[in-house]
Protein backbone atom coordinates (compact mmCIF):
# COMPACT_ATOMS: atom_id res chain seq x y z
CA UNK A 1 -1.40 -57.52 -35.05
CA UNK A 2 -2.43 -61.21 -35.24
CA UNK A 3 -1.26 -63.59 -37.93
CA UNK A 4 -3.81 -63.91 -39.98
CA UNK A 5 -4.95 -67.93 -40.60
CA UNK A 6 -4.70 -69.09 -43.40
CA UNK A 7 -5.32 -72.90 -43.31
CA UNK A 8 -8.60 -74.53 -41.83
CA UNK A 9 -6.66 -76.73 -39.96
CA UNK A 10 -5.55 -73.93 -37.79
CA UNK A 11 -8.64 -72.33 -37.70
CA UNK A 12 -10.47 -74.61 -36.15
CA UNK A 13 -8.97 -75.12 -32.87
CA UNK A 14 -8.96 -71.07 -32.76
CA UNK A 15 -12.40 -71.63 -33.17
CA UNK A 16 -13.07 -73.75 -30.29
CA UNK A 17 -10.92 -71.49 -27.67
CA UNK A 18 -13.46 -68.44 -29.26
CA UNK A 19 -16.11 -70.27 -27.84
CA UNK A 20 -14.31 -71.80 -24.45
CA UNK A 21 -17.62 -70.83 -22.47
CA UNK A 22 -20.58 -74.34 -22.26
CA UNK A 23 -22.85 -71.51 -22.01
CA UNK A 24 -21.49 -69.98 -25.18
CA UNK A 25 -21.53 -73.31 -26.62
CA UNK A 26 -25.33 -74.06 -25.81
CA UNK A 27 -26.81 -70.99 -27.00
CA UNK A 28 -24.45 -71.52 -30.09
CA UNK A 29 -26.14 -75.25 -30.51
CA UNK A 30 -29.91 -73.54 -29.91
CA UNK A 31 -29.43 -70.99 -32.59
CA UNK A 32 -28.27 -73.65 -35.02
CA UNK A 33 -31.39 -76.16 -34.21
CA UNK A 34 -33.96 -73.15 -35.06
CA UNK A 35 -32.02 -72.36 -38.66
CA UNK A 36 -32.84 -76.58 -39.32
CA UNK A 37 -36.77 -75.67 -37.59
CA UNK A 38 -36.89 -72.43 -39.61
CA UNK A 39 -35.41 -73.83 -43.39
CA UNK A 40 -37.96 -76.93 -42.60
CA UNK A 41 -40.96 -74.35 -41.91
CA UNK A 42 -39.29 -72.10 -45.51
CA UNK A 43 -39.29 -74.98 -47.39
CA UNK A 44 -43.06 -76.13 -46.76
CA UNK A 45 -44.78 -72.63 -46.99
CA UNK A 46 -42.02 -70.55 -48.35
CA UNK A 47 -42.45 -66.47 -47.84
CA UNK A 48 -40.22 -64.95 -45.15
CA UNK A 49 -39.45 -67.93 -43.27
CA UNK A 50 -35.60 -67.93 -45.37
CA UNK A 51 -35.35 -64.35 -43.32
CA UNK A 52 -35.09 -66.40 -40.19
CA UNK A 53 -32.39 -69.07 -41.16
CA UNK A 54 -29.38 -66.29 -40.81
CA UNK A 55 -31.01 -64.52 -37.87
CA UNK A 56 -32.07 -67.45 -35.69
CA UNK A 57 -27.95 -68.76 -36.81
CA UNK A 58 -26.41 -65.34 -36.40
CA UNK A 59 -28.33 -63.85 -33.52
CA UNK A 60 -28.02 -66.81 -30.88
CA UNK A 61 -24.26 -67.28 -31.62
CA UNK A 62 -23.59 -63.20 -31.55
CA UNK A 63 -25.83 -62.40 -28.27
CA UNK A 64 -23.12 -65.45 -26.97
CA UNK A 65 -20.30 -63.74 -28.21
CA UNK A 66 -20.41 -60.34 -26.85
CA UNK A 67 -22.82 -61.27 -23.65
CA UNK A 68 -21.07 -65.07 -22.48
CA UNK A 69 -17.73 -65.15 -23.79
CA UNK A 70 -16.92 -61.30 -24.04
CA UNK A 71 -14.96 -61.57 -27.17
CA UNK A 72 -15.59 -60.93 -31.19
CA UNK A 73 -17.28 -63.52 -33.22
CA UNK A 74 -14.60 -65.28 -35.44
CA UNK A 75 -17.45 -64.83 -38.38
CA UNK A 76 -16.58 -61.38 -38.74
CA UNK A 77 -13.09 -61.96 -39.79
CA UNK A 78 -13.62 -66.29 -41.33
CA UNK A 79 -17.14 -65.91 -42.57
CA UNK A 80 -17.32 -69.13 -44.08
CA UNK A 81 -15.09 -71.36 -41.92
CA UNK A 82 -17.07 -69.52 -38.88
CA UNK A 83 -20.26 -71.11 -40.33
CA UNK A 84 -18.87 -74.66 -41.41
CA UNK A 85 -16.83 -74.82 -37.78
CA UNK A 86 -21.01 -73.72 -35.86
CA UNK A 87 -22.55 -76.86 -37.56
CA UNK A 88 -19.10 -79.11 -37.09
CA UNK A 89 -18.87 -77.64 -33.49
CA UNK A 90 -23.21 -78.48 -33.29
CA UNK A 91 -22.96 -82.20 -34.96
CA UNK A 92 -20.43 -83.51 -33.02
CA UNK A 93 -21.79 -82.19 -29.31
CA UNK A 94 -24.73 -83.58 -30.62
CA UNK A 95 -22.89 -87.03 -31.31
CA UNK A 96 -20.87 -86.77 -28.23
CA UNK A 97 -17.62 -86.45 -29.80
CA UNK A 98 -16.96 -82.62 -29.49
CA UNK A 99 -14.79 -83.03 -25.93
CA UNK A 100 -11.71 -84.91 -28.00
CA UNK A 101 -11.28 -81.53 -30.04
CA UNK A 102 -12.23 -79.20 -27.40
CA UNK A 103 -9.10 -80.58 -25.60
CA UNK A 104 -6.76 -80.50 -27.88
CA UNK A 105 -7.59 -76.49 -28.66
CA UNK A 106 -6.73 -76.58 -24.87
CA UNK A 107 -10.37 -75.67 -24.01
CA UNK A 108 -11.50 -76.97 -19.90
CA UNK A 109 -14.67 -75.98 -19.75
């Protein structure tokens, strides 16, 4: 069995080698744009619109996950680093600072 992780530090680059796949990466980064469209769209008319924050977040990344990269989402096991690491991992593609990290996790692609 795995060591378990226990520090975010070490998480993270984990992280990034669970998601070594650009394609895995980009429907990753389309999932988390629609939860920021769908919690704009809950918090001007309310209703069921919070229903499709997690399952815009949750479905894009997990269709990645077991049809891109072939492998188990880390949230399963690091709930809450998974989801701090998919908007870290989102905001810096979108600033174009994500290929420093990706490196150093030993990620190519």
């Amino acid at each position: 069995m795995a060591r378990a992780i226990t520090r975010y530090a070490d998480f993270w680059p984990y992280y990034l080698r669970e998601h070594a796949r650009p394609e895995t990466r980009r429907i990753h980064y389309i999932g988390t744009a629609l939860t920021f469209v769908f919690l704009g769209i809950a918090l001007a008319s309310g209703g069921w619109w919070w229903v499709a924050i997690p399952l815009a977040g949750y479905g894009f990344a997990w269709f990645a996950h077991f049809r891109v990269e072939r492998n188990r989402p880390a949230t399963f096991t690091y709930p809450l680093w998974s989801l701090v690491s998919d908007y870290r991992m989102f905001f810096l593609a979108i600033a174009g600072r994500l290929r420093p990290h990706l490196t150093r996790a030993g990620v190519s692609g």
